[in-house]
PDB file of N, CA and C in Angstrom:
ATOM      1  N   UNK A   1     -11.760  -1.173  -0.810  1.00  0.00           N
ATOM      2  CA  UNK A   1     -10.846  -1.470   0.257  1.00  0.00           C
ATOM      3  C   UNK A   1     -11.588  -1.481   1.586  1.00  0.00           C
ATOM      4  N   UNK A   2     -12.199  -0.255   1.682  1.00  0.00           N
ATOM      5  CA  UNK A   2     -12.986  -0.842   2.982  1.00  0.00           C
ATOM      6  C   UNK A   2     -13.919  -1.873   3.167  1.00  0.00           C
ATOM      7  N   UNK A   3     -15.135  -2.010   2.296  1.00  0.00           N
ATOM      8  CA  UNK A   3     -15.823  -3.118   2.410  1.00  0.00           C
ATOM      9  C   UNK A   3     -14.798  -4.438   2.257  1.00  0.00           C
ATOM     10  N   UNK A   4     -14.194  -4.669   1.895  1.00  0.00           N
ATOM     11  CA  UNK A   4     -12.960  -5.771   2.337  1.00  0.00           C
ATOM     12  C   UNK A   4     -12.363  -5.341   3.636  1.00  0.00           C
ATOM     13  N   UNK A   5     -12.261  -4.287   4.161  1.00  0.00           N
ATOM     14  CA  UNK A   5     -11.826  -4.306   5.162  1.00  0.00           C
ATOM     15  C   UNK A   5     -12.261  -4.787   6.940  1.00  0.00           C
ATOM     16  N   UNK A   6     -13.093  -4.324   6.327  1.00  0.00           N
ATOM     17  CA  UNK A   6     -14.937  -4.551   7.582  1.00  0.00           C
ATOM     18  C   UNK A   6     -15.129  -5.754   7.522  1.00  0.00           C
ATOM     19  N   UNK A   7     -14.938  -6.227   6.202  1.00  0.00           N
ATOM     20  CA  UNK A   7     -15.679  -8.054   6.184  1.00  0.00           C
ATOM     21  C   UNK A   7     -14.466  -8.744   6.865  1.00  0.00           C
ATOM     22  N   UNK A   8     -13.036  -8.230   6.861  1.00  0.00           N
ATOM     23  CA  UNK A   8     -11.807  -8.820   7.589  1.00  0.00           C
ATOM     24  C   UNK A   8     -12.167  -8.548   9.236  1.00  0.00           C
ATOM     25  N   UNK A   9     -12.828  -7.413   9.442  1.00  0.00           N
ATOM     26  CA  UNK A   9     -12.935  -6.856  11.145  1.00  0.00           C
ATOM     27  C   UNK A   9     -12.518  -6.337  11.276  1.00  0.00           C
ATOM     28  N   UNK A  10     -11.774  -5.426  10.441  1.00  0.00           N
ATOM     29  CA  UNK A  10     -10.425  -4.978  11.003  1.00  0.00           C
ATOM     30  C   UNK A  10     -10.381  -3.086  11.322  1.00  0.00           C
ATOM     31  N   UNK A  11     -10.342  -2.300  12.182  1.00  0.00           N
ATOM     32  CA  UNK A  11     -10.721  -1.260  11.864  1.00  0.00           C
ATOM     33  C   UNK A  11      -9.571  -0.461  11.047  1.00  0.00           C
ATOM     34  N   UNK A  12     -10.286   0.847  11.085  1.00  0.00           N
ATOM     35  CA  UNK A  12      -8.698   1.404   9.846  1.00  0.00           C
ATOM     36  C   UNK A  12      -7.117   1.054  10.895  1.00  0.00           C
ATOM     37  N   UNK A  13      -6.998   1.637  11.843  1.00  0.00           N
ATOM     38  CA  UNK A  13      -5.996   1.473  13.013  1.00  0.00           C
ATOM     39  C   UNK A  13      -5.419  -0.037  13.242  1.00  0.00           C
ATOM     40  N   UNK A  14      -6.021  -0.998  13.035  1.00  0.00           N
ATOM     41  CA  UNK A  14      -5.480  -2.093  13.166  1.00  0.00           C
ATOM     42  C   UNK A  14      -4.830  -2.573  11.879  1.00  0.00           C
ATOM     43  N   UNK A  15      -5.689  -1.997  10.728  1.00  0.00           N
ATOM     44  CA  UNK A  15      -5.297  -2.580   9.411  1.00  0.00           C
ATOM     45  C   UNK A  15      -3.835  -1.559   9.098  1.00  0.00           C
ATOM     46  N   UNK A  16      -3.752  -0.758   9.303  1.00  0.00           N
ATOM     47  CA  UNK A  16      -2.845   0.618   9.091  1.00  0.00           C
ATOM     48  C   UNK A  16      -1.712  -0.465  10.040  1.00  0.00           C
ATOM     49  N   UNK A  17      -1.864  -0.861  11.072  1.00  0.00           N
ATOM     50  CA  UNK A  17      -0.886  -1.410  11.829  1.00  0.00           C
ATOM     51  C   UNK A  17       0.251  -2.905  11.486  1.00  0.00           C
ATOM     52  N   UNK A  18      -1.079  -3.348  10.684  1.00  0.00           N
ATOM     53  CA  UNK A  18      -0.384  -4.377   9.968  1.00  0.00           C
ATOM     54  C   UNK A  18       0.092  -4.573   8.806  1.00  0.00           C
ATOM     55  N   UNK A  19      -0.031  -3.426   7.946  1.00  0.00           N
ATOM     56  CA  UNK A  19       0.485  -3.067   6.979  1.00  0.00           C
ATOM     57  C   UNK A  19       2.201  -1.808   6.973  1.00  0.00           C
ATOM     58  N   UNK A  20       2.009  -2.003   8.134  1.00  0.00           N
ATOM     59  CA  UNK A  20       2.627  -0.453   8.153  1.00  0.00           C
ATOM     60  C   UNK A  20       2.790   0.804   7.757  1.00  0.00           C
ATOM     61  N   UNK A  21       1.504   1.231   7.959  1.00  0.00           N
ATOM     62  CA  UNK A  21       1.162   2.468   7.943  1.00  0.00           C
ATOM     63  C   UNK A  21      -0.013   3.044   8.731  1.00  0.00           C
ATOM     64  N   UNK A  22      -0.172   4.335   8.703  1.00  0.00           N
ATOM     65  CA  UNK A  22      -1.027   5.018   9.994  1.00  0.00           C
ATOM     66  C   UNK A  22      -2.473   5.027   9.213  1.00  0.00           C
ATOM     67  N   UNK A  23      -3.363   5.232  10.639  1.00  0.00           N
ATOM     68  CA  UNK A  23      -4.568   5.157  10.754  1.00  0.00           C
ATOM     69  C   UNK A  23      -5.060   6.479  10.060  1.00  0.00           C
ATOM     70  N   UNK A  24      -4.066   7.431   9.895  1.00  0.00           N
ATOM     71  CA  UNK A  24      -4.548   8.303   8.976  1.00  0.00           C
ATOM     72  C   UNK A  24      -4.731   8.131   7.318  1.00  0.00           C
ATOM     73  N   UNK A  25      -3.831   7.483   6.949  1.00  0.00           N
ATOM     74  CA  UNK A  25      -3.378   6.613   6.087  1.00  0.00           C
ATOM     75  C   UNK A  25      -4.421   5.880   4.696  1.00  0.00           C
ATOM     76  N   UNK A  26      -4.925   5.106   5.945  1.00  0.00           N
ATOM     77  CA  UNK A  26      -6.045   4.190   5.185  1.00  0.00           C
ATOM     78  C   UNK A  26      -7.103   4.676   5.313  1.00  0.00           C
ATOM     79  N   UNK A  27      -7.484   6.025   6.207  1.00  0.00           N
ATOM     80  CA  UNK A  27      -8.292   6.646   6.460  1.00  0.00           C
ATOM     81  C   UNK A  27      -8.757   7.530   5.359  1.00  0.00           C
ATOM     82  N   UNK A  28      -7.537   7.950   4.937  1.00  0.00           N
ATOM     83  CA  UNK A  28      -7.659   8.810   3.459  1.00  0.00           C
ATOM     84  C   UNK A  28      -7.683   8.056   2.134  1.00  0.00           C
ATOM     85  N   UNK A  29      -7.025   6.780   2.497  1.00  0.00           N
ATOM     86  CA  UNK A  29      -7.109   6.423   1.028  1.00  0.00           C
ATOM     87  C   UNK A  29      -8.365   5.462   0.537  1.00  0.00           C
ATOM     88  N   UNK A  30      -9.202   4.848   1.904  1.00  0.00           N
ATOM     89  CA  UNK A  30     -10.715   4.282   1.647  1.00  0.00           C
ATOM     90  C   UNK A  30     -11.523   5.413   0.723  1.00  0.00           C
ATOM     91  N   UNK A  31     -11.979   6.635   1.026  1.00  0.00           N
ATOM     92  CA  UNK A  31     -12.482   7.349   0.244  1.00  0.00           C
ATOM     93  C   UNK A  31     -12.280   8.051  -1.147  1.00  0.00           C
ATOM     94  N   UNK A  32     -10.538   7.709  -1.590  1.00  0.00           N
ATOM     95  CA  UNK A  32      -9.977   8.529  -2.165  1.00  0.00           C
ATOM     96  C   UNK A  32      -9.806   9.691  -2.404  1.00  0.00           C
ATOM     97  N   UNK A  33      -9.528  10.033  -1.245  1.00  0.00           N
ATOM     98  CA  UNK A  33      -8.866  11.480  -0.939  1.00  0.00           C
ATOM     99  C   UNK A  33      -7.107  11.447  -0.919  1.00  0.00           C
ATOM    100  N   UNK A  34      -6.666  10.232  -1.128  1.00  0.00           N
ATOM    101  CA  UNK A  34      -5.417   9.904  -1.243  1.00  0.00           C
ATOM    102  C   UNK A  34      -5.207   8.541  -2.072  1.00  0.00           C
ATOM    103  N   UNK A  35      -3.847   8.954  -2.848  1.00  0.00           N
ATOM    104  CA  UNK A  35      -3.658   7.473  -3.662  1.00  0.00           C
ATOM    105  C   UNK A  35      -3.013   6.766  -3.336  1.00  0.00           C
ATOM    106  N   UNK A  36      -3.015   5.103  -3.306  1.00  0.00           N
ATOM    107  CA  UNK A  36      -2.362   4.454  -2.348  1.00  0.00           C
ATOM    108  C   UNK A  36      -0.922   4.004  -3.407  1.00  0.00           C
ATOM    109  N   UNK A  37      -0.064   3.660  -2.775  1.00  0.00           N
ATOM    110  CA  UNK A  37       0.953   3.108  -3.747  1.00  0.00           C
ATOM    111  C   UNK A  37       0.497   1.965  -4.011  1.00  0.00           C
ATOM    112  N   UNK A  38       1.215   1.285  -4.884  1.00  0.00           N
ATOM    113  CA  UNK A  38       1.120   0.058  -5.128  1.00  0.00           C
ATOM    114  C   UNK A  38       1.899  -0.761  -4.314  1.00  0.00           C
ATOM    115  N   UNK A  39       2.941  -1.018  -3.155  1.00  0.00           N
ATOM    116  CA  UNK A  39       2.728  -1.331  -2.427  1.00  0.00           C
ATOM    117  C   UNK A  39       1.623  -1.503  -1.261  1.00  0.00           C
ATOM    118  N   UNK A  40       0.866  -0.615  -0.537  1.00  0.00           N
ATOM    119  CA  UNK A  40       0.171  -0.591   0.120  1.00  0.00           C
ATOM    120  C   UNK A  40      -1.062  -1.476  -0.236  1.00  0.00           C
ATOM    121  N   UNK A  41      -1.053  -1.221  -1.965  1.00  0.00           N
ATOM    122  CA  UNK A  41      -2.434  -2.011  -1.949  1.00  0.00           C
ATOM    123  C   UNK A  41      -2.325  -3.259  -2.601  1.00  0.00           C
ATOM    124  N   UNK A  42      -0.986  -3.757  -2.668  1.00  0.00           N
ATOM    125  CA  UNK A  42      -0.247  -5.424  -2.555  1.00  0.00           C
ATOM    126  C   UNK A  42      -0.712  -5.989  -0.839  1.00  0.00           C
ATOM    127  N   UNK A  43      -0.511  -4.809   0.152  1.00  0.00           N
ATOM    128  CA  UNK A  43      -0.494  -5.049   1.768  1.00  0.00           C
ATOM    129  C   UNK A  43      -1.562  -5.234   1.742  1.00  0.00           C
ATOM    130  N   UNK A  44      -2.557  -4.373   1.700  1.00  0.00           N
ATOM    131  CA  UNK A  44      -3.923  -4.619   2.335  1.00  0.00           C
ATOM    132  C   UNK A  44      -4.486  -5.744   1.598  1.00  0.00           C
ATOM    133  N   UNK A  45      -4.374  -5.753   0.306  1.00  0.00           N
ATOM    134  CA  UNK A  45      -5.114  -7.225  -0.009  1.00  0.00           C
ATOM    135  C   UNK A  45      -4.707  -8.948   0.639  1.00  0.00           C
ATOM    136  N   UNK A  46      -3.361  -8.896   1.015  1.00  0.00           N
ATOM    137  CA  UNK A  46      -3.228  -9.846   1.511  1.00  0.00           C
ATOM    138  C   UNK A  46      -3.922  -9.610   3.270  1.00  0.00           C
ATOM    139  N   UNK A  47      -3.380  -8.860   3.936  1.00  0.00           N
ATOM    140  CA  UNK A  47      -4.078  -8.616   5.160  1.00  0.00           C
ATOM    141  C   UNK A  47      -5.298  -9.119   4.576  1.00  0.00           C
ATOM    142  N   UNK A  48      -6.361  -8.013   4.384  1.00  0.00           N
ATOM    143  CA  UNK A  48      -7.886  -8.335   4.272  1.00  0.00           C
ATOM    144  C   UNK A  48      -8.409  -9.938   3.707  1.00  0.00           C
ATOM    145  N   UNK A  49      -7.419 -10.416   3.029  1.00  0.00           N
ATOM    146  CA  UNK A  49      -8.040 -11.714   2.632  1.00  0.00           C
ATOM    147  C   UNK A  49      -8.598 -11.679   1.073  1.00  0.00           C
ATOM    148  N   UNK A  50      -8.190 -10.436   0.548  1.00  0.00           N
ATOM    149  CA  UNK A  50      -8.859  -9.552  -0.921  1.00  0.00           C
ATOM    150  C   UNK A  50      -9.070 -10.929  -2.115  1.00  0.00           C
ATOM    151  N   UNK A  51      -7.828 -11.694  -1.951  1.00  0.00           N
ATOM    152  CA  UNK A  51      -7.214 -12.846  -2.810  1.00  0.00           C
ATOM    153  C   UNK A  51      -7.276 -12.190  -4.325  1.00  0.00           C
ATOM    154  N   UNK A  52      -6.640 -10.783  -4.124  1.00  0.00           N
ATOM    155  CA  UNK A  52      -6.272 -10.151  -5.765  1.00  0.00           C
ATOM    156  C   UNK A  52      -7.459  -9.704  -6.211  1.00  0.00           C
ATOM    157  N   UNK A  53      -8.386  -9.201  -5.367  1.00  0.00           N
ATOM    158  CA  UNK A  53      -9.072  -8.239  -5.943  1.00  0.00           C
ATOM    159  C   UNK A  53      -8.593  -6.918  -5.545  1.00  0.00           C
ATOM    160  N   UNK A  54      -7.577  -6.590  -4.986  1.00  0.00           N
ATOM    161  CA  UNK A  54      -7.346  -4.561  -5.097  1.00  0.00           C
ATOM    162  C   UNK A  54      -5.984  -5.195  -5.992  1.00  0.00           C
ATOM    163  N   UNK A  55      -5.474  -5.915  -6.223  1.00  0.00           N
ATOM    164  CA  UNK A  55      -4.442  -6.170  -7.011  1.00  0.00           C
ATOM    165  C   UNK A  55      -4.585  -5.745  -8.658  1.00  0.00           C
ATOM    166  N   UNK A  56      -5.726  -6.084  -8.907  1.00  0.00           N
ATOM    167  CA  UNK A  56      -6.341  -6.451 -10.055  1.00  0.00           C
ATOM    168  C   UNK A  56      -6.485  -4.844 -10.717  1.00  0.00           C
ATOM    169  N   UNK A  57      -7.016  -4.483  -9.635  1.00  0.00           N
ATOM    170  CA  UNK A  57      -7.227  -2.557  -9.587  1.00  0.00           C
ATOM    171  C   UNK A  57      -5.948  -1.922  -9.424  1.00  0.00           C
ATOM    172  N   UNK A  58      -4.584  -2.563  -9.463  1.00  0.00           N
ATOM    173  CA  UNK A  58      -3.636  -1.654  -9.545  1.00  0.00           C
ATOM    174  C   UNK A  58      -3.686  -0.470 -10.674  1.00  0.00           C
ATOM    175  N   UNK A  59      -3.549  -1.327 -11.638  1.00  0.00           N
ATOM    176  CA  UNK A  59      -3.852  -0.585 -13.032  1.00  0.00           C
ATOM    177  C   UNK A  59      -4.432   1.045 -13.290  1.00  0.00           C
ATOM    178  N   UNK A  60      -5.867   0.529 -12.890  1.00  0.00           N
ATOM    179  CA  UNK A  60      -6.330   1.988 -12.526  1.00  0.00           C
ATOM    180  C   UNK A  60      -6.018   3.025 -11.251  1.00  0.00           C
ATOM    181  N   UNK A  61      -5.482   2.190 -10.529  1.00  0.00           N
ATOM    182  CA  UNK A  61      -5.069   3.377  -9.105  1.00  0.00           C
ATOM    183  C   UNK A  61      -3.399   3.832  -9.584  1.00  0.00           C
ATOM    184  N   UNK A  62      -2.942   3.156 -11.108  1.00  0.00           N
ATOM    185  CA  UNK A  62      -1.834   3.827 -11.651  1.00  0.00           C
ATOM    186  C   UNK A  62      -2.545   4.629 -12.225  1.00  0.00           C
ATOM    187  N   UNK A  63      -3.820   4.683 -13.041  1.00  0.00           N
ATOM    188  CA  UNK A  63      -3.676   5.464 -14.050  1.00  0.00           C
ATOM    189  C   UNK A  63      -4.101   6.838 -12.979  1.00  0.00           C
ATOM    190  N   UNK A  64      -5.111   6.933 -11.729  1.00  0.00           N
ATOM    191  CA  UNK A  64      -5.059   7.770 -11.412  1.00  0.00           C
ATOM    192  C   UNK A  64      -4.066   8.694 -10.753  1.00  0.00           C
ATOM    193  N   UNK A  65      -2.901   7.746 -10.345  1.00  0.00           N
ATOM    194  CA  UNK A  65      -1.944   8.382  -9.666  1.00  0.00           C
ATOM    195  C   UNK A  65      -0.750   9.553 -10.805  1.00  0.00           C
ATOM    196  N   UNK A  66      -1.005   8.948 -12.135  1.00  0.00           N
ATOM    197  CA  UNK A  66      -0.136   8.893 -13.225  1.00  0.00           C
ATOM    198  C   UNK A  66      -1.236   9.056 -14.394  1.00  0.00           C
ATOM    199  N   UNK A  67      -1.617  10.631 -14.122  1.00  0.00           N
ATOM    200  CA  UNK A  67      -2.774  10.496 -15.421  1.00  0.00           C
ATOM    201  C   UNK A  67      -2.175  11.110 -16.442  1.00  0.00           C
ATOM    202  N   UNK A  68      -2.638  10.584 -17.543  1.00  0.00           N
ATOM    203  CA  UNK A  68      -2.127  10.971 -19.499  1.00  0.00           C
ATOM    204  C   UNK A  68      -2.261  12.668 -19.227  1.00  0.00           C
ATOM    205  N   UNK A  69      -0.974  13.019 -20.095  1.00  0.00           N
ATOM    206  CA  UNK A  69      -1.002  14.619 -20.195  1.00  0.00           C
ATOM    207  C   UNK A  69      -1.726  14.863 -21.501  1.00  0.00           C
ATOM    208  N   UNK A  70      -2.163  14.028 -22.048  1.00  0.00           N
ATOM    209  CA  UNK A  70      -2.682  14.037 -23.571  1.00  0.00           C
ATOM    210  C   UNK A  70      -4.435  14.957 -22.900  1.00  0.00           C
ATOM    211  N   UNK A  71      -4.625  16.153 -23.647  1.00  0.00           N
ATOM    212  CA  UNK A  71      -5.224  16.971 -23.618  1.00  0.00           C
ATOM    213  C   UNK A  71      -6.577  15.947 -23.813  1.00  0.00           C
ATOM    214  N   UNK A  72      -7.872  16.271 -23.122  1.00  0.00           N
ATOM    215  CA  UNK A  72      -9.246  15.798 -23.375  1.00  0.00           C
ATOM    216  C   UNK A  72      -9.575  15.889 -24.890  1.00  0.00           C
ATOM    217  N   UNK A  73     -10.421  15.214 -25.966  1.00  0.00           N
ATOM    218  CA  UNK A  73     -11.036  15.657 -26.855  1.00  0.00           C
ATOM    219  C   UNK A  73     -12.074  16.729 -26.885  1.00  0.00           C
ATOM    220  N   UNK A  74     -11.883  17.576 -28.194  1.00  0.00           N
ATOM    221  CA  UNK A  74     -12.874  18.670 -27.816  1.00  0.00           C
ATOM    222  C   UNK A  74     -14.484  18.146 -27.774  1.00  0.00           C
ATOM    223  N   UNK A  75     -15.154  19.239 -27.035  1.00  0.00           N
ATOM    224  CA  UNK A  75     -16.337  18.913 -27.218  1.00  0.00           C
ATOM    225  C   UNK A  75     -17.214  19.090 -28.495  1.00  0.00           C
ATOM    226  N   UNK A  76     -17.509  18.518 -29.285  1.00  0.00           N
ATOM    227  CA  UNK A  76     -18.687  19.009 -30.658  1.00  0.00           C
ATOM    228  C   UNK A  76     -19.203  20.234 -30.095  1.00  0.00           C
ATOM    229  N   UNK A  77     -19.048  20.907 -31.124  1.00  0.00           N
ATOM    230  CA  UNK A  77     -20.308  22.343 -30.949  1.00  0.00           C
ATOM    231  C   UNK A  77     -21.670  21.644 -31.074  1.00  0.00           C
ATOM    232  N   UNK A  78     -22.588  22.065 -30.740  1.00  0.00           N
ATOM    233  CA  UNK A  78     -24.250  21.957 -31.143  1.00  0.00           C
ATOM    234  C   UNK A  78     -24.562  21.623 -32.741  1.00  0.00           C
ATOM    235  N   UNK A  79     -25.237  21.100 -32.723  1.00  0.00           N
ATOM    236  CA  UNK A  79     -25.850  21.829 -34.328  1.00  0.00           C
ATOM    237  C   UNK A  79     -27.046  22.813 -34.466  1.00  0.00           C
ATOM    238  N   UNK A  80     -26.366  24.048 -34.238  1.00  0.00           N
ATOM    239  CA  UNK A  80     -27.046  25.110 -34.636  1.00  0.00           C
ATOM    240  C   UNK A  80     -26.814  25.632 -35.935  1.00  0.00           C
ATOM    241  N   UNK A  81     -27.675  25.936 -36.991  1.00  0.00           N
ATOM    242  CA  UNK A  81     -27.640  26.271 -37.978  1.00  0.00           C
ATOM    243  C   UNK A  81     -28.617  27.446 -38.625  1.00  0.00           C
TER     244      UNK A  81
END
């Protein structure tokens, strides 16, 4: 999102503005320190000019928002014998 964002010009504050939402906003969710809805990241791709590349990534910014309660597989023990 940001490197699409920069190549648009746009700083976080302007892009936050035309999307409607704050400069804190996109501030947190470039790094992922926050998950964006899937609205927001329908917004910014059209703003930025993305042409469905953060679209494409919905998927996974569901699965992180909405992760499986299905327990990890265990790890193999060693083979110590």
């Amino acid at each position: 999102m940001k490197l699409l964002r920069e190549a648009a010009g746009l700083t976080q504050a302007q892009l936050g503005e035309r999307v409607g939402y704050g400069e804190a906003q996109i501030a947190a969710v470039e790094p992922g320190r926050r998950i964006p809805r899937p609205e927001l990241v329908d917004a910014v791709d059209r703003e930025v000019g993305g042409r469905g590349v953060l679209v494409a990534m919905k998927g996974e910014v569901a699965k992180a928002r909405y992760p499986s309660r299905t327990p990890p597989p265990p790890v193999p023990a060693s083979g110590r014998g």
